[in-house]
PDB file of N, CA and C in Angstrom:
ATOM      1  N   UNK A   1      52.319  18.077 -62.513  1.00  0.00           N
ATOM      2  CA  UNK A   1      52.895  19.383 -62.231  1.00  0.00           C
ATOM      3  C   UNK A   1      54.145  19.571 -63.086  1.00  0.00           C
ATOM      4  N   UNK A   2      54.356  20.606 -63.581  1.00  0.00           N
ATOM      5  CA  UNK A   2      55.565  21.166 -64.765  1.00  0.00           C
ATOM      6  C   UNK A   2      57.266  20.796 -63.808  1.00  0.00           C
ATOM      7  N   UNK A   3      58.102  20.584 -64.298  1.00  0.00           N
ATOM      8  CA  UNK A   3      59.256  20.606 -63.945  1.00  0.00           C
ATOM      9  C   UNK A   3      59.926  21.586 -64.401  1.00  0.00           C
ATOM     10  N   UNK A   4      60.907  22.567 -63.739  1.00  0.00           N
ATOM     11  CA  UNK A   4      61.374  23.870 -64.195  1.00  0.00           C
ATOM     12  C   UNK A   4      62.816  23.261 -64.622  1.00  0.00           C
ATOM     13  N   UNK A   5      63.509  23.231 -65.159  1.00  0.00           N
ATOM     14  CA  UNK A   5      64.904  22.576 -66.216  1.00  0.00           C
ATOM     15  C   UNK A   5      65.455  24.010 -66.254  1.00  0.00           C
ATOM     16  N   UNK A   6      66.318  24.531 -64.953  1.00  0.00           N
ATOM     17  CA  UNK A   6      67.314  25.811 -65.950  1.00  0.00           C
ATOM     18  C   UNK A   6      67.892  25.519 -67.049  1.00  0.00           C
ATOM     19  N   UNK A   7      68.523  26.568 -67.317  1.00  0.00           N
ATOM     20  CA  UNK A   7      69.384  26.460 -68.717  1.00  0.00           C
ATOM     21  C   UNK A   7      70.657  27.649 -68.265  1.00  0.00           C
ATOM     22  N   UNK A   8      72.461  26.962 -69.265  1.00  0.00           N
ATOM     23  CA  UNK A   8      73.130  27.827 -68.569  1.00  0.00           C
ATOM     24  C   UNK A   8      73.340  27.561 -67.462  1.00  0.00           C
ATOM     25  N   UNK A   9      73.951  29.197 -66.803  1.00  0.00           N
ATOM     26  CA  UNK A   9      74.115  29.487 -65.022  1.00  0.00           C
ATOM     27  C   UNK A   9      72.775  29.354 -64.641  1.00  0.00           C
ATOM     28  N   UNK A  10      71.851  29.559 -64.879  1.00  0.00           N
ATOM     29  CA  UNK A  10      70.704  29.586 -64.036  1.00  0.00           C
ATOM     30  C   UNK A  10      70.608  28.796 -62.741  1.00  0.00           C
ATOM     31  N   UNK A  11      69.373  29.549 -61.646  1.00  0.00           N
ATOM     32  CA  UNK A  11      68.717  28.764 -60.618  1.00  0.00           C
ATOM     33  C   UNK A  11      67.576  28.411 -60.826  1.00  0.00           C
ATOM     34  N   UNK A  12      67.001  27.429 -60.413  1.00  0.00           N
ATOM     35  CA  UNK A  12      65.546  27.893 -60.008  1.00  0.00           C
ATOM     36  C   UNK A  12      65.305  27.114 -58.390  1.00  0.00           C
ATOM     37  N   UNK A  13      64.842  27.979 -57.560  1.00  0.00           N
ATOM     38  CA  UNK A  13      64.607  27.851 -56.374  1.00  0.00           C
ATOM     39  C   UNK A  13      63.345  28.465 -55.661  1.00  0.00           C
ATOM     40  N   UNK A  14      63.176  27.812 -54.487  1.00  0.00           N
ATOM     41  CA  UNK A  14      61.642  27.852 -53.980  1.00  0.00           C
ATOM     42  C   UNK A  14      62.040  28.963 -52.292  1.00  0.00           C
ATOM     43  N   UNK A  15      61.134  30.172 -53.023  1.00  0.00           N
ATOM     44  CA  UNK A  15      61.352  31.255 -52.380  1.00  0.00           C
ATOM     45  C   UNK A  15      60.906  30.987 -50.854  1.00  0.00           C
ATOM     46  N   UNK A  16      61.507  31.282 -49.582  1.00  0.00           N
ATOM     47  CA  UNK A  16      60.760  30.737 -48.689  1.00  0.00           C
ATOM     48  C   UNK A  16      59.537  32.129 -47.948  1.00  0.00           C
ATOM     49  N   UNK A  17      59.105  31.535 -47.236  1.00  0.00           N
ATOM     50  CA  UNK A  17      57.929  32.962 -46.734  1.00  0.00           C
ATOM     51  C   UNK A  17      58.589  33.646 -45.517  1.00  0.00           C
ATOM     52  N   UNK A  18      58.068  35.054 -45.741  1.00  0.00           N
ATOM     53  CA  UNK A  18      58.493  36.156 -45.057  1.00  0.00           C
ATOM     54  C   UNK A  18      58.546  35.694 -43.430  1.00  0.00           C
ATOM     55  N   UNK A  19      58.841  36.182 -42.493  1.00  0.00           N
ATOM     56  CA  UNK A  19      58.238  35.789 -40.942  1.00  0.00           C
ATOM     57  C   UNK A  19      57.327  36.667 -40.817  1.00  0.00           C
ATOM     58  N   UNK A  20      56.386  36.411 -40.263  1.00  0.00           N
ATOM     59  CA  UNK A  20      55.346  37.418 -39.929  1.00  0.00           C
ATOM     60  C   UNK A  20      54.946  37.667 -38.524  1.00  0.00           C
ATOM     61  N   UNK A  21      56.066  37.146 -37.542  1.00  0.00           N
ATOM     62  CA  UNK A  21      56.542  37.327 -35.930  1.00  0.00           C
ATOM     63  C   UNK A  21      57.810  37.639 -35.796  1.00  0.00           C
ATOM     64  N   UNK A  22      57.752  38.662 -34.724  1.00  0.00           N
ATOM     65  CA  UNK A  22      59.225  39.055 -34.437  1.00  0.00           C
ATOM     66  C   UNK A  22      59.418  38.322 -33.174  1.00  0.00           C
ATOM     67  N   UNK A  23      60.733  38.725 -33.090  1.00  0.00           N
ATOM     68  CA  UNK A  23      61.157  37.668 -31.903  1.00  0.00           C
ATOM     69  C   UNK A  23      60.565  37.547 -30.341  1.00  0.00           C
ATOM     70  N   UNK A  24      60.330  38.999 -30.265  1.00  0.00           N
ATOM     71  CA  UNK A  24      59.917  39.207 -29.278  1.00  0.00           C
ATOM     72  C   UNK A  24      58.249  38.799 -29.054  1.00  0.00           C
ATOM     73  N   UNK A  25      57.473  38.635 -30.254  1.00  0.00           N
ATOM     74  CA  UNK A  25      56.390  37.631 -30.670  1.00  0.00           C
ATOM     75  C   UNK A  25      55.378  38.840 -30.835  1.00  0.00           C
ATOM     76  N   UNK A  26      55.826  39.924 -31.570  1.00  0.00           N
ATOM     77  CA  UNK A  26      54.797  40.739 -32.171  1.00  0.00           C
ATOM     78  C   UNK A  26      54.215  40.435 -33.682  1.00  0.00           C
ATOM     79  N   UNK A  27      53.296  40.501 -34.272  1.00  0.00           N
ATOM     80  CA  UNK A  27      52.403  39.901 -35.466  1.00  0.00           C
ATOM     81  C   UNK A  27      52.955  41.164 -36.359  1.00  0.00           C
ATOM     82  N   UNK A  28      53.533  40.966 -37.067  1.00  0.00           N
ATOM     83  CA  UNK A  28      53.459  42.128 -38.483  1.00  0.00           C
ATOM     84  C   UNK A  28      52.453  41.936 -39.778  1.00  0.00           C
ATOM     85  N   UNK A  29      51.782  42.992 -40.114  1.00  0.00           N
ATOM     86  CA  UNK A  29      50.916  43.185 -41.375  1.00  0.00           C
ATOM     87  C   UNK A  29      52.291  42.840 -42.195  1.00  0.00           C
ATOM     88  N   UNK A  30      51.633  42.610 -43.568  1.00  0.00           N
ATOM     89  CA  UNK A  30      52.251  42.170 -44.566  1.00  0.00           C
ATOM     90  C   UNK A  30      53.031  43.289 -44.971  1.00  0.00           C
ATOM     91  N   UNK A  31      52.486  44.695 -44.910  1.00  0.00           N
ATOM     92  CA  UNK A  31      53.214  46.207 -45.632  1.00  0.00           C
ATOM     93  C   UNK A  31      54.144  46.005 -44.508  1.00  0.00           C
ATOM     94  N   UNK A  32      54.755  45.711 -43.401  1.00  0.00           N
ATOM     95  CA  UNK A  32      55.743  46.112 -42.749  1.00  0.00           C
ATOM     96  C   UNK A  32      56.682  44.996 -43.017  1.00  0.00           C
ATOM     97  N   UNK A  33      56.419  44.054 -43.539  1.00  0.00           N
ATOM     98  CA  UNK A  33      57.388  42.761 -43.791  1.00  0.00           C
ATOM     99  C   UNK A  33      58.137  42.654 -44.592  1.00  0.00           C
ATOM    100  N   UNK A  34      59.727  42.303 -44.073  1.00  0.00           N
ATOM    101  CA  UNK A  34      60.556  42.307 -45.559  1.00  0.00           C
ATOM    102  C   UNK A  34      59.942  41.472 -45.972  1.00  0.00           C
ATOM    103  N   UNK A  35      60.694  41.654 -47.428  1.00  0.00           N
ATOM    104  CA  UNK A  35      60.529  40.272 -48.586  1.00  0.00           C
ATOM    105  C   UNK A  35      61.304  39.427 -48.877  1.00  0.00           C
ATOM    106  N   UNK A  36      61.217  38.417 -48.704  1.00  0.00           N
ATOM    107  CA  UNK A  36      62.595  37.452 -48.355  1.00  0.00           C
ATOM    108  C   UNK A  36      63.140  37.273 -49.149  1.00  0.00           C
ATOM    109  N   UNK A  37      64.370  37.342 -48.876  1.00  0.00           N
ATOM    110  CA  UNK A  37      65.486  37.063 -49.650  1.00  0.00           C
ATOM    111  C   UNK A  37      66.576  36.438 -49.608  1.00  0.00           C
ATOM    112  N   UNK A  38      65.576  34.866 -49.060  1.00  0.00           N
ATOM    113  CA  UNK A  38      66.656  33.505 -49.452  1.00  0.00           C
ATOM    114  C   UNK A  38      65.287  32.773 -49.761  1.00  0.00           C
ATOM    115  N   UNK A  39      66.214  31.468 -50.196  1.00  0.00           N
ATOM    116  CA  UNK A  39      65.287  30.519 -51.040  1.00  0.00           C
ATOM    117  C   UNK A  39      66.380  29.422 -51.110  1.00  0.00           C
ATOM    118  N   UNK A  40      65.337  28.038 -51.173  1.00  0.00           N
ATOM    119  CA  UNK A  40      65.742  26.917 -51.716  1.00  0.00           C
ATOM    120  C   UNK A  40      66.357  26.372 -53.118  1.00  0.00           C
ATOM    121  N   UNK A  41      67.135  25.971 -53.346  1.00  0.00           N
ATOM    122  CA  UNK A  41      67.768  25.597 -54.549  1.00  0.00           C
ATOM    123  C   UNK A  41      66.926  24.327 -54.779  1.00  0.00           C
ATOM    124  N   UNK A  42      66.069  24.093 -56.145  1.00  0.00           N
ATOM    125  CA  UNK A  42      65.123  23.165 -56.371  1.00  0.00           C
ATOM    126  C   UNK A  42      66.230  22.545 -57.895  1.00  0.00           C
ATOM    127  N   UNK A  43      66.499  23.215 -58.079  1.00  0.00           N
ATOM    128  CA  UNK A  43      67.625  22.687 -59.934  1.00  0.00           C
ATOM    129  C   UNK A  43      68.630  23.915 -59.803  1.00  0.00           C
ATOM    130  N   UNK A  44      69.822  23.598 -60.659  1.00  0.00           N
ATOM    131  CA  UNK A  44      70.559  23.911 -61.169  1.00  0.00           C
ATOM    132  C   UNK A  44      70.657  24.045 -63.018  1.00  0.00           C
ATOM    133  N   UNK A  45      71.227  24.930 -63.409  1.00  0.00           N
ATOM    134  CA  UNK A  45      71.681  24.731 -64.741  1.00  0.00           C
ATOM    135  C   UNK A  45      73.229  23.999 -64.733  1.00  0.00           C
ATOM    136  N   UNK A  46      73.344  23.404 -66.200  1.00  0.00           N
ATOM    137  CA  UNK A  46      74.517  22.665 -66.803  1.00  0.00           C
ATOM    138  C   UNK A  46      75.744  23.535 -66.351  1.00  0.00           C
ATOM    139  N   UNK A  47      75.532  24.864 -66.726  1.00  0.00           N
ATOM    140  CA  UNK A  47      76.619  25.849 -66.421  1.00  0.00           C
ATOM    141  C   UNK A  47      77.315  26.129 -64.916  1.00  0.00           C
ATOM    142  N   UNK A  48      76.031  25.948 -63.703  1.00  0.00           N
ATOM    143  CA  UNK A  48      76.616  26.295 -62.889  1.00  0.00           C
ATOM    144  C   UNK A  48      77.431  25.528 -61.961  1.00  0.00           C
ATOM    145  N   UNK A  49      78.731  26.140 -61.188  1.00  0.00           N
ATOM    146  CA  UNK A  49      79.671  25.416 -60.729  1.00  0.00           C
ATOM    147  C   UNK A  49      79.500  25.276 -59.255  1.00  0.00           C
ATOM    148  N   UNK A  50      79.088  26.395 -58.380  1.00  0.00           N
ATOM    149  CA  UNK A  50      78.882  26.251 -56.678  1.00  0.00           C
ATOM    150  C   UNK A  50      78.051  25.823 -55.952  1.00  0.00           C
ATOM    151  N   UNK A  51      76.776  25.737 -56.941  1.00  0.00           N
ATOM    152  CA  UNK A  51      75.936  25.346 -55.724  1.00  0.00           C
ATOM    153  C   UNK A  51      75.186  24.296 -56.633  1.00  0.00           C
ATOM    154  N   UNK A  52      74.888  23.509 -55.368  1.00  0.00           N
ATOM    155  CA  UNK A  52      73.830  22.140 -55.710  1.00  0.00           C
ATOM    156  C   UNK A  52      72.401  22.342 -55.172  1.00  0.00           C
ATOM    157  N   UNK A  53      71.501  21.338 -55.423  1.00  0.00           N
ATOM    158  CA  UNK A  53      69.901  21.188 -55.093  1.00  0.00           C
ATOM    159  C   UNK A  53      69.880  21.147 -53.769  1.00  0.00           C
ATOM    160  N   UNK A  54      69.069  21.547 -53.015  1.00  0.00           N
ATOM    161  CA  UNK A  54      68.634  22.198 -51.321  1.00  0.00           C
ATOM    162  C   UNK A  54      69.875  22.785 -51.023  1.00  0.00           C
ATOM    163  N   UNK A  55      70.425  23.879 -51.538  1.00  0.00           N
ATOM    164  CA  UNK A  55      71.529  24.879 -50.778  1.00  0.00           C
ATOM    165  C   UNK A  55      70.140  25.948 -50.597  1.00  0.00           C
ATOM    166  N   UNK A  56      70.410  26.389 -49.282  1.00  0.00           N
ATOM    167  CA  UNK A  56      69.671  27.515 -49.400  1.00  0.00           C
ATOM    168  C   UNK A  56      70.676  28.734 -49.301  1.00  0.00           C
ATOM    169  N   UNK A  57      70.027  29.806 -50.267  1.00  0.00           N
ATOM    170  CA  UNK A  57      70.785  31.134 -50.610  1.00  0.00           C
ATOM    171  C   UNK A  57      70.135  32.102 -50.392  1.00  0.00           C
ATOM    172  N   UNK A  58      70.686  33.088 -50.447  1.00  0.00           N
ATOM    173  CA  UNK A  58      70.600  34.446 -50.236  1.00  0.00           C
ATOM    174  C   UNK A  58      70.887  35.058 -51.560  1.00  0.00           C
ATOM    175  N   UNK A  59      69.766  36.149 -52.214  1.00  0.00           N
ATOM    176  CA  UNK A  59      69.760  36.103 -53.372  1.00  0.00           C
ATOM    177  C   UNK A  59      69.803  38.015 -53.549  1.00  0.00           C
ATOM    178  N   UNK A  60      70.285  39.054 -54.355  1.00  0.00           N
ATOM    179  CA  UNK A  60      69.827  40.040 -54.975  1.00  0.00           C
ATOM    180  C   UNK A  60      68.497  39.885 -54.889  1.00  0.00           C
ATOM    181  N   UNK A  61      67.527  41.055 -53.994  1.00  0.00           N
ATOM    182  CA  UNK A  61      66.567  41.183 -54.126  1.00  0.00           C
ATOM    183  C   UNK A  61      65.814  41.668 -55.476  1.00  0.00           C
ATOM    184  N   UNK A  62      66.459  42.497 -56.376  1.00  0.00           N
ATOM    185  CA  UNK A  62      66.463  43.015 -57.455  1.00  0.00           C
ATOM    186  C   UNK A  62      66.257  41.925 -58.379  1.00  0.00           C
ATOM    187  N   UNK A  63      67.147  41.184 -58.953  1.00  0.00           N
ATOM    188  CA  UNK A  63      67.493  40.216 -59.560  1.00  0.00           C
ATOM    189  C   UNK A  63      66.654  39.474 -60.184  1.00  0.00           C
ATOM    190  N   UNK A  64      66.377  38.506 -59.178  1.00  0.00           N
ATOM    191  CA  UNK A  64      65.192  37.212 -59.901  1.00  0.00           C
ATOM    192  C   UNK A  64      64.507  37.257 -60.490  1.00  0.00           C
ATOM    193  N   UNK A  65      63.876  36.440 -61.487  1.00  0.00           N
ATOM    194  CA  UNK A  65      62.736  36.265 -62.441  1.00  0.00           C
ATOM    195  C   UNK A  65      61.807  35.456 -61.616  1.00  0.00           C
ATOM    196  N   UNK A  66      60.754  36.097 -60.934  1.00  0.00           N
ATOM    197  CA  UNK A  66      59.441  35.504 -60.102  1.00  0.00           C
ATOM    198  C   UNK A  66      58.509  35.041 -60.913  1.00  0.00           C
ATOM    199  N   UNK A  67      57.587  33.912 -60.454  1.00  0.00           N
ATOM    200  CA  UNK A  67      57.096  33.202 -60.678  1.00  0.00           C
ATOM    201  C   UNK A  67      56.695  31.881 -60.014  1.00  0.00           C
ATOM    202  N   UNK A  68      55.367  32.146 -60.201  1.00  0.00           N
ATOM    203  CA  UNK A  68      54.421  30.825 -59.501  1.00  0.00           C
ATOM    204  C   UNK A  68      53.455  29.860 -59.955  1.00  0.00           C
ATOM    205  N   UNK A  69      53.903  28.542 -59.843  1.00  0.00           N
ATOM    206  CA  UNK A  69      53.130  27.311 -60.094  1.00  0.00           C
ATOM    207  C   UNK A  69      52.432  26.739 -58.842  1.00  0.00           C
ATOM    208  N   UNK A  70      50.816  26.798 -59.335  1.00  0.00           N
ATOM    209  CA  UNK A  70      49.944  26.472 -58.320  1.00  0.00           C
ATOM    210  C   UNK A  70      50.547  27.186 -57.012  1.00  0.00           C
ATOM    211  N   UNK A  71      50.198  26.076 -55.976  1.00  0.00           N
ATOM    212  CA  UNK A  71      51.017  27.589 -54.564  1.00  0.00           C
ATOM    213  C   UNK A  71      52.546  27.768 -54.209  1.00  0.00           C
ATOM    214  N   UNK A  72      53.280  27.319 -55.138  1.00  0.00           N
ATOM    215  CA  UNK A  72      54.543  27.518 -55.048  1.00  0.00           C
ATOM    216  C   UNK A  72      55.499  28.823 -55.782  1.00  0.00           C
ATOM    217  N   UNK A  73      56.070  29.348 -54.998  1.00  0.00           N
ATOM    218  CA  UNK A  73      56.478  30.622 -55.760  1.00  0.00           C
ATOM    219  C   UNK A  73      58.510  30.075 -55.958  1.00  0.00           C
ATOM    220  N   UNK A  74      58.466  30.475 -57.074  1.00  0.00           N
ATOM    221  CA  UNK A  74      59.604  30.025 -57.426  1.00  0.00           C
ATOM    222  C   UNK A  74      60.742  31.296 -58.094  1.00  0.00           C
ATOM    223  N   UNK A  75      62.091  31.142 -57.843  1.00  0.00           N
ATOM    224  CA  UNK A  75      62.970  32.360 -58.537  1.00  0.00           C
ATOM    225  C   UNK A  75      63.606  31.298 -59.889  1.00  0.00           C
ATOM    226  N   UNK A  76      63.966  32.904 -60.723  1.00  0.00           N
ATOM    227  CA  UNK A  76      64.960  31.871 -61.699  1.00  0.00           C
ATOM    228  C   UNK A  76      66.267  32.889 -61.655  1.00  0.00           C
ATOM    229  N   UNK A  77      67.171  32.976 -61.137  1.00  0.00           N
ATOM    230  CA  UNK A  77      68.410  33.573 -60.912  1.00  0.00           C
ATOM    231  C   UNK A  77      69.428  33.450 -61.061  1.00  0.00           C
ATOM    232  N   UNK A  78      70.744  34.205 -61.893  1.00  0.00           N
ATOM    233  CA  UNK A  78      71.813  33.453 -62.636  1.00  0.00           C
ATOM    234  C   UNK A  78      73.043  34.035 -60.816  1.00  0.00           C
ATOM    235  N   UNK A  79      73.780  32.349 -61.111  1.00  0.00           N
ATOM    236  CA  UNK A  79      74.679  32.167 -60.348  1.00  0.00           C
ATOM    237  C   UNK A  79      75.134  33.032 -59.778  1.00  0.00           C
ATOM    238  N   UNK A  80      75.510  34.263 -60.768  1.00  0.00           N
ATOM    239  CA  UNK A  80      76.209  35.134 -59.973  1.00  0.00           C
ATOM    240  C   UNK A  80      76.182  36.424 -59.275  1.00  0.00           C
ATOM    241  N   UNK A  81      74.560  36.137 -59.155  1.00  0.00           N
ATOM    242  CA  UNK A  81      73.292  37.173 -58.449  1.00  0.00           C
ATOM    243  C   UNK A  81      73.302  36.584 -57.253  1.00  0.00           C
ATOM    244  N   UNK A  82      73.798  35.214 -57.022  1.00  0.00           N
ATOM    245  CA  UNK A  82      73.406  34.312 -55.708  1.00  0.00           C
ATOM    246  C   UNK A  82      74.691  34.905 -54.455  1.00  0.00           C
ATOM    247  N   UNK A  83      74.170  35.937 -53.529  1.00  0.00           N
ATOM    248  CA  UNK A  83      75.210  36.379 -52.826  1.00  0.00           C
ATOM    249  C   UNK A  83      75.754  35.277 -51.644  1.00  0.00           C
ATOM    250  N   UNK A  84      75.215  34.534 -51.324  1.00  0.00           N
ATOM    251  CA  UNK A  84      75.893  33.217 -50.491  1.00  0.00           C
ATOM    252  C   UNK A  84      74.829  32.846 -50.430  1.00  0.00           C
ATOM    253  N   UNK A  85      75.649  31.488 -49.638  1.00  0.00           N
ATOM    254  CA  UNK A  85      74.852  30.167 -49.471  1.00  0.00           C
ATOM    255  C   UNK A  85      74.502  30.098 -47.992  1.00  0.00           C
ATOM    256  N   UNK A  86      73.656  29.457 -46.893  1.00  0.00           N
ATOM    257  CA  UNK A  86      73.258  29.465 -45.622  1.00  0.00           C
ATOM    258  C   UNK A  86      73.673  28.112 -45.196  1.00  0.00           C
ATOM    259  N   UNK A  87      74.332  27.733 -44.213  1.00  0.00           N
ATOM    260  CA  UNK A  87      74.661  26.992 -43.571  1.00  0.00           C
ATOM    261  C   UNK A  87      74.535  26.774 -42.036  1.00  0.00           C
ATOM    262  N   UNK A  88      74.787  25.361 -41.756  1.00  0.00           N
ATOM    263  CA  UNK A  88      74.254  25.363 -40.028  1.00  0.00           C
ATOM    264  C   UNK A  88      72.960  25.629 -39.736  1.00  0.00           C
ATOM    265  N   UNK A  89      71.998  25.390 -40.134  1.00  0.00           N
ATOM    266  CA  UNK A  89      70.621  26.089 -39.962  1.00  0.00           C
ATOM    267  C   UNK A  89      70.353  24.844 -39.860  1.00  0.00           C
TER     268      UNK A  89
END
């Protein structure tokens, strides 16, 4: 399997999946589901200074460069698109 090597600020991180239950334990179709927008930190680039490998973030939905290897969907996103980091979880 390929290894993704940012370059620069870059990320590359492993997008996680939508919920497709609400709390109250109703099933949502896929058209009613946000699209998530945090993800795992899988690499870093040389450039970047805040975050390390498994931070999970919260990212500009706009932003990322998507992309998927075999069943993994992956972002490539520069540092300073990354609106925070998730903690305590």
């Amino acid at each position: 399997m390929p290894t993704l090597k940012p370059l620069s600020d870059y990320v590359v991180a492993t997008v996680e999946a939508a919920q497709s239950k609400t709390a109250s334990g109703f099933y949502l179709p896929d058209s009613a589901q946000e699209k998530p927008k945090t993800a795992i930190v899988s690499a870093v680039g040389p450039d970047v200074k805040q975050l390390k490998v498994k931070d999970q973030i919260v990212y500009k939905s706009y932003s990322p460069t998507e992309l998927k290897i075999g069943n993994v969907e992956y972002i490539l996103v520069k540092e300073e698109d990354v609106l925070a980091t998730v903690e305590g979880k």
